[in-house]
PDB file of N, CA and C in Angstrom:
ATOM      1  N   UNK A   1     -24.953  33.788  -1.441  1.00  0.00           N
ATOM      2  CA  UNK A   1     -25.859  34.736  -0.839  1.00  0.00           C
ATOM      3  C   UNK A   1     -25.635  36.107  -1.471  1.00  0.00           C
ATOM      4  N   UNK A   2     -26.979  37.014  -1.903  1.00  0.00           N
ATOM      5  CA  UNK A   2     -26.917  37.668  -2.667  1.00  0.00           C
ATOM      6  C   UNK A   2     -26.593  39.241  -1.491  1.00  0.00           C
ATOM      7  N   UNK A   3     -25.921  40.129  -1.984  1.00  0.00           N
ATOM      8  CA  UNK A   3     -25.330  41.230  -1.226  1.00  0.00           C
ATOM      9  C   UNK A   3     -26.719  42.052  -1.024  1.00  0.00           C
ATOM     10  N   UNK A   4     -26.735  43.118   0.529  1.00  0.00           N
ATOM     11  CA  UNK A   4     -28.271  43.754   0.497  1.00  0.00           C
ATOM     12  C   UNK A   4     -27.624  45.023  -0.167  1.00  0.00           C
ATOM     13  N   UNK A   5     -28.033  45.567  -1.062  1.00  0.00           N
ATOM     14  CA  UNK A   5     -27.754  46.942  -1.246  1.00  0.00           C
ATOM     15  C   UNK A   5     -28.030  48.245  -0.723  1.00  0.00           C
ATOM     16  N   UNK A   6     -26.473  49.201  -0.685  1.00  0.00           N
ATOM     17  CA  UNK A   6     -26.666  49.732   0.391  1.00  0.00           C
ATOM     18  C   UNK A   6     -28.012  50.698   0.990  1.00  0.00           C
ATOM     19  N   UNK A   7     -28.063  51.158   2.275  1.00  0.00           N
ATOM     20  CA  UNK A   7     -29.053  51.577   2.499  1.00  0.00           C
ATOM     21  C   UNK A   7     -28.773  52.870   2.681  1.00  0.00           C
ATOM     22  N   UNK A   8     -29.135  54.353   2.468  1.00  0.00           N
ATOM     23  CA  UNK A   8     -28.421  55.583   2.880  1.00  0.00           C
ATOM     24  C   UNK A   8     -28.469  56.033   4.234  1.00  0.00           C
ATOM     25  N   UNK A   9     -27.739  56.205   4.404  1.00  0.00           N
ATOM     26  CA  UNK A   9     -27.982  56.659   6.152  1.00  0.00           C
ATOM     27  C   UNK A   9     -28.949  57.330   6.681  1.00  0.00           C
ATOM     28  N   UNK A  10     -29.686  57.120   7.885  1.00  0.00           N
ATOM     29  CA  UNK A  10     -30.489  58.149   8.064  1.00  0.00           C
ATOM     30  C   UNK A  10     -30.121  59.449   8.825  1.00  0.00           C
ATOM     31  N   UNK A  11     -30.827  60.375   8.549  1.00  0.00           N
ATOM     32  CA  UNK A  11     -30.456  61.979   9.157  1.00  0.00           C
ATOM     33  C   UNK A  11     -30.315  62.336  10.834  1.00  0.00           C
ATOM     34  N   UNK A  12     -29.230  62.054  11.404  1.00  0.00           N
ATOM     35  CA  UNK A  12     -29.200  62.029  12.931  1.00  0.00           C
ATOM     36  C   UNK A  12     -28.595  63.205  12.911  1.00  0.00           C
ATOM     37  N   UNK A  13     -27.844  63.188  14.380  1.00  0.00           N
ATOM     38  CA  UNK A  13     -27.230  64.582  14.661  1.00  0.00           C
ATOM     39  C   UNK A  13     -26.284  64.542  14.273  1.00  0.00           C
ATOM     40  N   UNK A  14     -25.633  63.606  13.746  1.00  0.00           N
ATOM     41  CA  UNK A  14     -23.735  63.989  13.513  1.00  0.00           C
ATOM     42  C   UNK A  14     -24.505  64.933  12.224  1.00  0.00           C
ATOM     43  N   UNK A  15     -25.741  64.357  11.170  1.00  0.00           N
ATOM     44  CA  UNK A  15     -25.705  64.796   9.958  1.00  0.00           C
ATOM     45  C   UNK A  15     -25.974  66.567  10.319  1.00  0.00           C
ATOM     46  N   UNK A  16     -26.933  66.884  11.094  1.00  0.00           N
ATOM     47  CA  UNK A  16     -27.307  67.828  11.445  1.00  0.00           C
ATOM     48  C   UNK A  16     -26.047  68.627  11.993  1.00  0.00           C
ATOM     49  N   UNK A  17     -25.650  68.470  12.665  1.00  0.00           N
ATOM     50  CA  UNK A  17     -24.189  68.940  13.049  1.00  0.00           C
ATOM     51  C   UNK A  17     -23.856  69.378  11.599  1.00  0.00           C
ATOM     52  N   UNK A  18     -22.953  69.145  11.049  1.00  0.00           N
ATOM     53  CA  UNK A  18     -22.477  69.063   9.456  1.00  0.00           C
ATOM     54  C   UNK A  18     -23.101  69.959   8.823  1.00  0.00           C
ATOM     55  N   UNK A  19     -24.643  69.908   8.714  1.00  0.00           N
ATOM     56  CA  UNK A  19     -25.801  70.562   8.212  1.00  0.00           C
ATOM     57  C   UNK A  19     -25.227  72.245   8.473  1.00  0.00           C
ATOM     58  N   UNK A  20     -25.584  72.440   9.695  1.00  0.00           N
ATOM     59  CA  UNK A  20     -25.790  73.684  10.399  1.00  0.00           C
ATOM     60  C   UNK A  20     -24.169  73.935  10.691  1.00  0.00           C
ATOM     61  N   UNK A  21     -23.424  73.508  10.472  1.00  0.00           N
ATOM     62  CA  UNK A  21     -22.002  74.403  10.275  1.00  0.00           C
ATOM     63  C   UNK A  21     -22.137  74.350   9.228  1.00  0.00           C
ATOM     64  N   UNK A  22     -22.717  74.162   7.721  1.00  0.00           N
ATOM     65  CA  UNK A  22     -22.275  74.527   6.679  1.00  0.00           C
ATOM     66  C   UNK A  22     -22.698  75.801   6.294  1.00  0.00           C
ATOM     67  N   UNK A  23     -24.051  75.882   7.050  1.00  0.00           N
ATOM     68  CA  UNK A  23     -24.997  76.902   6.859  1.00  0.00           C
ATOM     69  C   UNK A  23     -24.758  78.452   7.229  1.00  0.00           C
ATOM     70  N   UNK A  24     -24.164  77.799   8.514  1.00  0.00           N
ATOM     71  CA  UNK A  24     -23.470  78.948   8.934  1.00  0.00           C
ATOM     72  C   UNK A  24     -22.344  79.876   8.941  1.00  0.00           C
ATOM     73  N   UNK A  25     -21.482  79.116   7.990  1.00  0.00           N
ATOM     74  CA  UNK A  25     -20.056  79.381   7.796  1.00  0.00           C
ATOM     75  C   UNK A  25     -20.678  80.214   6.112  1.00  0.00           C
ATOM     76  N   UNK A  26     -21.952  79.930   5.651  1.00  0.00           N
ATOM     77  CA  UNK A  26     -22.664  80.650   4.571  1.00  0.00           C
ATOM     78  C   UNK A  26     -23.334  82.253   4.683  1.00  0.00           C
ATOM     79  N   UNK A  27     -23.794  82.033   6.210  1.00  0.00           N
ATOM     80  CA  UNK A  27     -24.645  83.053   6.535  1.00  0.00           C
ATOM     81  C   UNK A  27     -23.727  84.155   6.594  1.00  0.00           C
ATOM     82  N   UNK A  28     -22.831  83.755   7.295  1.00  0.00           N
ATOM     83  CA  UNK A  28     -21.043  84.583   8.213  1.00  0.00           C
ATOM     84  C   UNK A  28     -20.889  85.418   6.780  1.00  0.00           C
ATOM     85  N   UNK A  29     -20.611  84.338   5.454  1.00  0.00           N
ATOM     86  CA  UNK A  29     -20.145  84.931   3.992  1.00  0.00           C
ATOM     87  C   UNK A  29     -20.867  86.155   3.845  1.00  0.00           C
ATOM     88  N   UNK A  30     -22.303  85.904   3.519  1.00  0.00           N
ATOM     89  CA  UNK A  30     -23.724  86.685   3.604  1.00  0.00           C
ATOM     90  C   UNK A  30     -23.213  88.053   4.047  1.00  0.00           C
ATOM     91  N   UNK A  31     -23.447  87.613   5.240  1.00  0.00           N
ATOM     92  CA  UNK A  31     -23.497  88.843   6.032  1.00  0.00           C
ATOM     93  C   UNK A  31     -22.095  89.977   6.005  1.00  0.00           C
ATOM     94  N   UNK A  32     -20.846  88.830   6.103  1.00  0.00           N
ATOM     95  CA  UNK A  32     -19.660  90.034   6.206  1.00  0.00           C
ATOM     96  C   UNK A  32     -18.829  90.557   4.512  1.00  0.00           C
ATOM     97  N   UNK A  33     -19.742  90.058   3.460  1.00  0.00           N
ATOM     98  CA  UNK A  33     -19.737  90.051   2.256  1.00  0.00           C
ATOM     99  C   UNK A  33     -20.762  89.952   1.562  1.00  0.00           C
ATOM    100  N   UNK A  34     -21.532  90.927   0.989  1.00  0.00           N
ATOM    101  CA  UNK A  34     -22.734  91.539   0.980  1.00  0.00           C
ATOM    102  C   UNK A  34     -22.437  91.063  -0.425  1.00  0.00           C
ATOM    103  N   UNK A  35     -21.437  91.972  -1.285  1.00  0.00           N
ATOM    104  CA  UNK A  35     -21.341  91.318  -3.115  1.00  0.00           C
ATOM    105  C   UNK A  35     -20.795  90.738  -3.161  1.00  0.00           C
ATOM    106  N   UNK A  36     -21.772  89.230  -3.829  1.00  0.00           N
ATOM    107  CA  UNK A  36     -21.094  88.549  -4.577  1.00  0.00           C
ATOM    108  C   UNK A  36     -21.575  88.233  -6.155  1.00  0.00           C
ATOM    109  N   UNK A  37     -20.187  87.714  -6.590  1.00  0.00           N
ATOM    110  CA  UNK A  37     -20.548  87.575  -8.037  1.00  0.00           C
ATOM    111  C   UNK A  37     -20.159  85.991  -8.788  1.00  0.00           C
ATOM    112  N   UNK A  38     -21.196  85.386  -9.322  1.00  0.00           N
ATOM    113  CA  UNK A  38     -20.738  83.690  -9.433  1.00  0.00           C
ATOM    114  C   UNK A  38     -20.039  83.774 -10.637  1.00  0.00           C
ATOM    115  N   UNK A  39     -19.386  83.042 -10.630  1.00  0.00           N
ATOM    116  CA  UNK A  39     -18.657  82.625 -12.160  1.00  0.00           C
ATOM    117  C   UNK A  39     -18.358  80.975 -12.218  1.00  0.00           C
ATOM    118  N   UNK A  40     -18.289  80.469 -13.404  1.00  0.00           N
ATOM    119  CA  UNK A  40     -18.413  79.735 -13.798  1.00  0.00           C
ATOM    120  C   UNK A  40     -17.132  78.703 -13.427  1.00  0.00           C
ATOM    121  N   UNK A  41     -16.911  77.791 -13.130  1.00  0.00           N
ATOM    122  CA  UNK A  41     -16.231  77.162 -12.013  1.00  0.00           C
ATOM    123  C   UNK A  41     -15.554  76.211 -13.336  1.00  0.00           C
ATOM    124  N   UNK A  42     -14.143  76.896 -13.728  1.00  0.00           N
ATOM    125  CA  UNK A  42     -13.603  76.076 -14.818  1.00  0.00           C
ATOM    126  C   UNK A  42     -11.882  76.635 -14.994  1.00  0.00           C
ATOM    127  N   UNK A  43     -11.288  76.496 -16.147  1.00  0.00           N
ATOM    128  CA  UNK A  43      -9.737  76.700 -15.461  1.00  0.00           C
ATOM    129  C   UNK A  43      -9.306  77.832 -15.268  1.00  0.00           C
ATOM    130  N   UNK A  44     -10.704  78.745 -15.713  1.00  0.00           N
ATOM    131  CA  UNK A  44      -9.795  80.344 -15.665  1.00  0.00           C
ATOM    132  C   UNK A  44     -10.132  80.792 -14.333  1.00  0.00           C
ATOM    133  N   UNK A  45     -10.658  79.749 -13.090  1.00  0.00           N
ATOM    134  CA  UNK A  45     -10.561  80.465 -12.030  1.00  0.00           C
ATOM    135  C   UNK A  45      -9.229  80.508 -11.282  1.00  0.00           C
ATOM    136  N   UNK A  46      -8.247  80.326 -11.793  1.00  0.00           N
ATOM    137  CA  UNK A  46      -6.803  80.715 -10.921  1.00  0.00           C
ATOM    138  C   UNK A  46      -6.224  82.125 -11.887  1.00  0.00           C
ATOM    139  N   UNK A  47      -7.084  82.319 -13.182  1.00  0.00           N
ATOM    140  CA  UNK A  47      -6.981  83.887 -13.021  1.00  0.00           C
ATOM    141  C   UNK A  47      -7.100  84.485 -12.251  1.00  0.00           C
ATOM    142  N   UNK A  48      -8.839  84.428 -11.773  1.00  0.00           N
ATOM    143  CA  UNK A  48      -9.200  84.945 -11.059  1.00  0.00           C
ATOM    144  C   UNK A  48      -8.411  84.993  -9.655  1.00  0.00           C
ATOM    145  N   UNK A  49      -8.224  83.814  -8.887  1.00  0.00           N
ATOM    146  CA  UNK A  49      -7.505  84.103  -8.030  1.00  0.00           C
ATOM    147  C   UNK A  49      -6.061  84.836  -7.993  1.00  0.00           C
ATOM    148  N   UNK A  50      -5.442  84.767  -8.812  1.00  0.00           N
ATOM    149  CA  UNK A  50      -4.166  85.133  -8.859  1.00  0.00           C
ATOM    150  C   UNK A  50      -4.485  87.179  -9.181  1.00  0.00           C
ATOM    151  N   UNK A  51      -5.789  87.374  -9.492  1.00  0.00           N
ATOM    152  CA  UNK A  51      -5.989  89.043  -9.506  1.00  0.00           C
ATOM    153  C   UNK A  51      -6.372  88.866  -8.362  1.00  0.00           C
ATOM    154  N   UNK A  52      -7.132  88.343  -7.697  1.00  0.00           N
ATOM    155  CA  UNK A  52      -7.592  88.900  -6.012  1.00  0.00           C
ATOM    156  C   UNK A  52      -6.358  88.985  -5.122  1.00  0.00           C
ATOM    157  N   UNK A  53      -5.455  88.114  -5.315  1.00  0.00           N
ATOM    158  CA  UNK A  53      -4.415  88.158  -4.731  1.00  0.00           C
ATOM    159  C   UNK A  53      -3.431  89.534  -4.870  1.00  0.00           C
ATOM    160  N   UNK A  54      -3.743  89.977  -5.573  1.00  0.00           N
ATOM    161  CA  UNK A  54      -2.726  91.717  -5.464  1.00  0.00           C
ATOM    162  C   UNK A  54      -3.590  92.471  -5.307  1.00  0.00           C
ATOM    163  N   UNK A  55      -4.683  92.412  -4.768  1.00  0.00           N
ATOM    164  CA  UNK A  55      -5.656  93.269  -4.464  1.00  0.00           C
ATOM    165  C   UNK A  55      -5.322  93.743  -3.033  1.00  0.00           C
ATOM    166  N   UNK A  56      -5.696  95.090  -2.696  1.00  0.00           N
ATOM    167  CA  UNK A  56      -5.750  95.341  -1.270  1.00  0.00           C
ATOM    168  C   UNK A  56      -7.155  95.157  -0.821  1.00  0.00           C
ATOM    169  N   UNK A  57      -8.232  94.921  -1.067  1.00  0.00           N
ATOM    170  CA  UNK A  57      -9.582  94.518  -0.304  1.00  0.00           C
ATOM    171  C   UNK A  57      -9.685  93.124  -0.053  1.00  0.00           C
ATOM    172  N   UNK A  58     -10.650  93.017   1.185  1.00  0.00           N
ATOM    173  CA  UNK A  58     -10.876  91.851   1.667  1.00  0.00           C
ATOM    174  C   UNK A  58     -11.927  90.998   0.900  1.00  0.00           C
ATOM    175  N   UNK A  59     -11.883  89.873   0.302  1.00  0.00           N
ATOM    176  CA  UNK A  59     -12.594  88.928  -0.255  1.00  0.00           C
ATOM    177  C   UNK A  59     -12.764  87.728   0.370  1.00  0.00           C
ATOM    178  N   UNK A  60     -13.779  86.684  -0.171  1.00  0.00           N
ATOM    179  CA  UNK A  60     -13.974  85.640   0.545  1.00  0.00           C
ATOM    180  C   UNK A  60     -14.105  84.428  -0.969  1.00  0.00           C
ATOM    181  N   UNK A  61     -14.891  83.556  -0.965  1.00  0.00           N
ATOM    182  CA  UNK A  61     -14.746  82.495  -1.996  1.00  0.00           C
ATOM    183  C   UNK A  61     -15.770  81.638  -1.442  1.00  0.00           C
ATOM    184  N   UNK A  62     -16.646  80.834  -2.207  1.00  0.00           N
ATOM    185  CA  UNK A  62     -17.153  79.062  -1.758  1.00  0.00           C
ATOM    186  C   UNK A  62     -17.753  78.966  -3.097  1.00  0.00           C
ATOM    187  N   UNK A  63     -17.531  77.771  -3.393  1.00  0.00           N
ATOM    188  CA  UNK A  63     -18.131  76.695  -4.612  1.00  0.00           C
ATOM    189  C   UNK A  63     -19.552  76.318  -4.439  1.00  0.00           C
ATOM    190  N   UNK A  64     -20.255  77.259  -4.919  1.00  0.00           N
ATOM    191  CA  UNK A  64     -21.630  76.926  -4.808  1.00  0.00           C
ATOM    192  C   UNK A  64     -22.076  74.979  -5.998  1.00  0.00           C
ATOM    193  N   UNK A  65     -21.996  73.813  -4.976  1.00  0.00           N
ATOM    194  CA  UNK A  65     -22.099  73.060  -6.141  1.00  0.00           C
ATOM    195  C   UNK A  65     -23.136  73.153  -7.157  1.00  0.00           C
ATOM    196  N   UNK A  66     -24.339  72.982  -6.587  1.00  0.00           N
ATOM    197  CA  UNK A  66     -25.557  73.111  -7.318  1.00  0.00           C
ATOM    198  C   UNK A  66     -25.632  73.867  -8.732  1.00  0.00           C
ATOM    199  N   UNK A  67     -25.067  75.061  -8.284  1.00  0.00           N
ATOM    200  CA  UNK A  67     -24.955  76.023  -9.436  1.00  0.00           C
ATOM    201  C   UNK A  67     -23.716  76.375 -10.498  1.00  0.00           C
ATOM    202  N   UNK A  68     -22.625  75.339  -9.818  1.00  0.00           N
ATOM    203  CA  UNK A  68     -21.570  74.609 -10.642  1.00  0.00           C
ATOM    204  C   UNK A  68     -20.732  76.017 -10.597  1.00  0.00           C
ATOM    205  N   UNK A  69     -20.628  77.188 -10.128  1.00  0.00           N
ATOM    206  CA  UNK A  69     -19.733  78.499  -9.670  1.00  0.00           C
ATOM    207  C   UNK A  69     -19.149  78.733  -8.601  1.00  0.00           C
ATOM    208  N   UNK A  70     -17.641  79.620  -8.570  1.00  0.00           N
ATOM    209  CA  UNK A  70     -17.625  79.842  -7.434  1.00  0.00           C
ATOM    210  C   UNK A  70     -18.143  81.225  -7.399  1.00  0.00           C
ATOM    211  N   UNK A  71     -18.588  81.377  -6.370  1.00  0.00           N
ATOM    212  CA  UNK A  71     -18.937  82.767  -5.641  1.00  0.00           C
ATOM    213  C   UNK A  71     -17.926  83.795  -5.332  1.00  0.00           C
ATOM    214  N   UNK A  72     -17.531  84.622  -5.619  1.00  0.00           N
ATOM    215  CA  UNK A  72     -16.750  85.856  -5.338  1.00  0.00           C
ATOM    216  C   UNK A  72     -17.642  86.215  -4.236  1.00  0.00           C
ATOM    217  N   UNK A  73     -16.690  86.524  -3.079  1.00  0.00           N
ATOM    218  CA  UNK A  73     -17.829  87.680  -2.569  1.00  0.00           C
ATOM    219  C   UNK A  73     -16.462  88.720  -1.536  1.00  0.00           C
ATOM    220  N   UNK A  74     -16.972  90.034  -2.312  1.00  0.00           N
ATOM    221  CA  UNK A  74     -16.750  91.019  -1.451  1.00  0.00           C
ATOM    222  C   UNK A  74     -17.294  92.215  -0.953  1.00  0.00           C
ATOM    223  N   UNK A  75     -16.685  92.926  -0.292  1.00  0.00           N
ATOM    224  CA  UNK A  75     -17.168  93.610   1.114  1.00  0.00           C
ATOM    225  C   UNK A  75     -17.797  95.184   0.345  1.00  0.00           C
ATOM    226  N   UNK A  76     -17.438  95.358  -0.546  1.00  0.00           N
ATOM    227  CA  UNK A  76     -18.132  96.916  -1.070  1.00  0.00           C
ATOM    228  C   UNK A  76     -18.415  96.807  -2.340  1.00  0.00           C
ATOM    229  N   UNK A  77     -19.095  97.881  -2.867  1.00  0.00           N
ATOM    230  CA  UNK A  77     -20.055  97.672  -4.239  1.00  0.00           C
ATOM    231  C   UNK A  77     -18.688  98.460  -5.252  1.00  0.00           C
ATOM    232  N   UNK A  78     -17.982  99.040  -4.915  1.00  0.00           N
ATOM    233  CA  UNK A  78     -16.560  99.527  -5.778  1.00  0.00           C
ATOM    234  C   UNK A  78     -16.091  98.277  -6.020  1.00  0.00           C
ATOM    235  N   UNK A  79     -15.179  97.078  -4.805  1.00  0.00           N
ATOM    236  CA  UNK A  79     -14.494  96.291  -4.790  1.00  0.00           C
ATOM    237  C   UNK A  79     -15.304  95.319  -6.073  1.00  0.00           C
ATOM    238  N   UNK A  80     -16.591  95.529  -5.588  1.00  0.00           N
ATOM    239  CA  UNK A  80     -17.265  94.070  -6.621  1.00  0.00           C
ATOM    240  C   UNK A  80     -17.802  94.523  -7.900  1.00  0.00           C
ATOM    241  N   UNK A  81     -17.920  96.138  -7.841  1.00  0.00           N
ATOM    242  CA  UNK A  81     -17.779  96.465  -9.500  1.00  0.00           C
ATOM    243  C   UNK A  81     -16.191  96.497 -10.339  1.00  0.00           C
ATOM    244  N   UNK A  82     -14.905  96.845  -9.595  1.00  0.00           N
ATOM    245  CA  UNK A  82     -14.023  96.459 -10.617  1.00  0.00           C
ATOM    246  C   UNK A  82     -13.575  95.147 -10.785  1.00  0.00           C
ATOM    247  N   UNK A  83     -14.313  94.252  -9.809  1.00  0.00           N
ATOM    248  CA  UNK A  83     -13.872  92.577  -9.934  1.00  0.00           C
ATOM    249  C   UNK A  83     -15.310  92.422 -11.133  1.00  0.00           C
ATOM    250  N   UNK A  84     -16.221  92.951 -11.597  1.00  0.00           N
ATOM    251  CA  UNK A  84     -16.973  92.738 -12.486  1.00  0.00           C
ATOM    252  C   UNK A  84     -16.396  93.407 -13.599  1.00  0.00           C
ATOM    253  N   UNK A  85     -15.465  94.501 -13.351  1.00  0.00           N
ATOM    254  CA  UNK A  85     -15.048  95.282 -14.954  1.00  0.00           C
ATOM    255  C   UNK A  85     -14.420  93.954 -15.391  1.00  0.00           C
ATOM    256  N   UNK A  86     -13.093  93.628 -14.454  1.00  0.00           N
ATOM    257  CA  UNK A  86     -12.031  92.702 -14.618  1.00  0.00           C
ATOM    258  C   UNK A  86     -12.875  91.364 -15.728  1.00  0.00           C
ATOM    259  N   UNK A  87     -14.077  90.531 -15.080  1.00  0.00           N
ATOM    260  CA  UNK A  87     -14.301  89.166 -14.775  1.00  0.00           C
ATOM    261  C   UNK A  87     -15.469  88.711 -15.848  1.00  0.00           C
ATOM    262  N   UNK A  88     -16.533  90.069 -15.515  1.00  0.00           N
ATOM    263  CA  UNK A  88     -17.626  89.816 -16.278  1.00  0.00           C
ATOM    264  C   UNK A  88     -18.059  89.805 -17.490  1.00  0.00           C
ATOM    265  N   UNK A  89     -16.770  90.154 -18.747  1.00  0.00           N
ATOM    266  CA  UNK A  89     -16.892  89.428 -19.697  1.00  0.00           C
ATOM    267  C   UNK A  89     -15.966  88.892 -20.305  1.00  0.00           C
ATOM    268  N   UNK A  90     -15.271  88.059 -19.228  1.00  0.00           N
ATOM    269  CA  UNK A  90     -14.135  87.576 -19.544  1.00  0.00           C
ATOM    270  C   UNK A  90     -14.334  86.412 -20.875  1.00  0.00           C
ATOM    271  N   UNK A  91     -15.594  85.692 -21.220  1.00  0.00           N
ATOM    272  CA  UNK A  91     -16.264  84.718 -22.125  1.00  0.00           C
ATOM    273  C   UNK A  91     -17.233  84.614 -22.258  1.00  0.00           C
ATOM    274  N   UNK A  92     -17.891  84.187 -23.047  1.00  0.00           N
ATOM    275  CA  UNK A  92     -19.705  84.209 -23.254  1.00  0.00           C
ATOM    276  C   UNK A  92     -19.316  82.789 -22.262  1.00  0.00           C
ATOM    277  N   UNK A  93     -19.014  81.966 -22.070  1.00  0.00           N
ATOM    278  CA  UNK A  93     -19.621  81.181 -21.252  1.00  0.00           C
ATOM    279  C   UNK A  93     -19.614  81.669 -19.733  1.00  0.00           C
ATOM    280  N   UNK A  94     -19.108  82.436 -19.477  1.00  0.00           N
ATOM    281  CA  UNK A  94     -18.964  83.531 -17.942  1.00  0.00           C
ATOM    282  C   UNK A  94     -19.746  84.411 -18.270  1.00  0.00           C
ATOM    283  N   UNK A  95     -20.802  84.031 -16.621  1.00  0.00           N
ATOM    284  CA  UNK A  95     -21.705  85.368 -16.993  1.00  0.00           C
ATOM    285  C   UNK A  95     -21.925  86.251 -15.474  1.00  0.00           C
ATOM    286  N   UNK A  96     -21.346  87.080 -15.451  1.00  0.00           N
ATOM    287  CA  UNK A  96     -20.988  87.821 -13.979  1.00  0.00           C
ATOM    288  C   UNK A  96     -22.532  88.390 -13.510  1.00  0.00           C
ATOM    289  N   UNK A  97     -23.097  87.953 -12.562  1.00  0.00           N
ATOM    290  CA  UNK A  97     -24.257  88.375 -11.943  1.00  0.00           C
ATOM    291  C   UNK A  97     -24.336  88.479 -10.608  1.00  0.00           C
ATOM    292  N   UNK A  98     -25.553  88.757  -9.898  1.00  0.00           N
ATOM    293  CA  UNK A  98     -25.036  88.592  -8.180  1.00  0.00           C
ATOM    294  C   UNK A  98     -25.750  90.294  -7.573  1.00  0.00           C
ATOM    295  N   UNK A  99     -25.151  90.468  -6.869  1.00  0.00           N
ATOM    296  CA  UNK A  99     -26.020  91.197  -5.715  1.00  0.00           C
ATOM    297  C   UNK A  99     -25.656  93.242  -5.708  1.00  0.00           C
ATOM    298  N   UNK A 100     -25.026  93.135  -7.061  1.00  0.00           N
ATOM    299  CA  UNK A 100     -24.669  95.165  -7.219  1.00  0.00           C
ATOM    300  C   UNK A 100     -25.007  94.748  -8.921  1.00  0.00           C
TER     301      UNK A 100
END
């Protein structure tokens, strides 16, 4: 007997649940981190982290998949212009863009 192949689940509430905390834990970013700046999601991001880390401003982070970057995002247009002096031409394949 031949196997049925699988079927994808359909969209109930656990999915919706899931959905709308992801969304929102996005909006929260949004809102309490106005600049952000994507970069290219490859090994020089533990540079990057390892400079945010002696930083005195507050930052945040998420892996945008779609767009294959993570997102920098911080709280003032100073904080996210010297994380752009630092970042944004760190390689032609890094290309620092985003919201200042």
């Amino acid at each position: 007997m031949a196997e049925n192949p699988s079927k994808p689940r359909p969209i109930d509430s656990r999915s919706l649940f899931v959905l709308n905390e992801a969304m929102r834990l996005i909006l929260e970013i949004n809102r309490d981190f106005p600049y952000q700046v994507p970069l290219a999601f490859d090994e020089d991001a533990m540079d990057v982290l390892d400079w945010l880390e002696g930083r005195e401003f507050q930052w945040d982070m998420y892996v945008d998949l779609p767009e294959n970057t993570v997102r920098y995002c911080l709280r003032t247009l100073d904080d996210a212009s010297a994380f752009k002096r630092r970042f944004g031409d760190a390689s032609s394949a890094r290309v620092a863009a985003g919201g200042c």
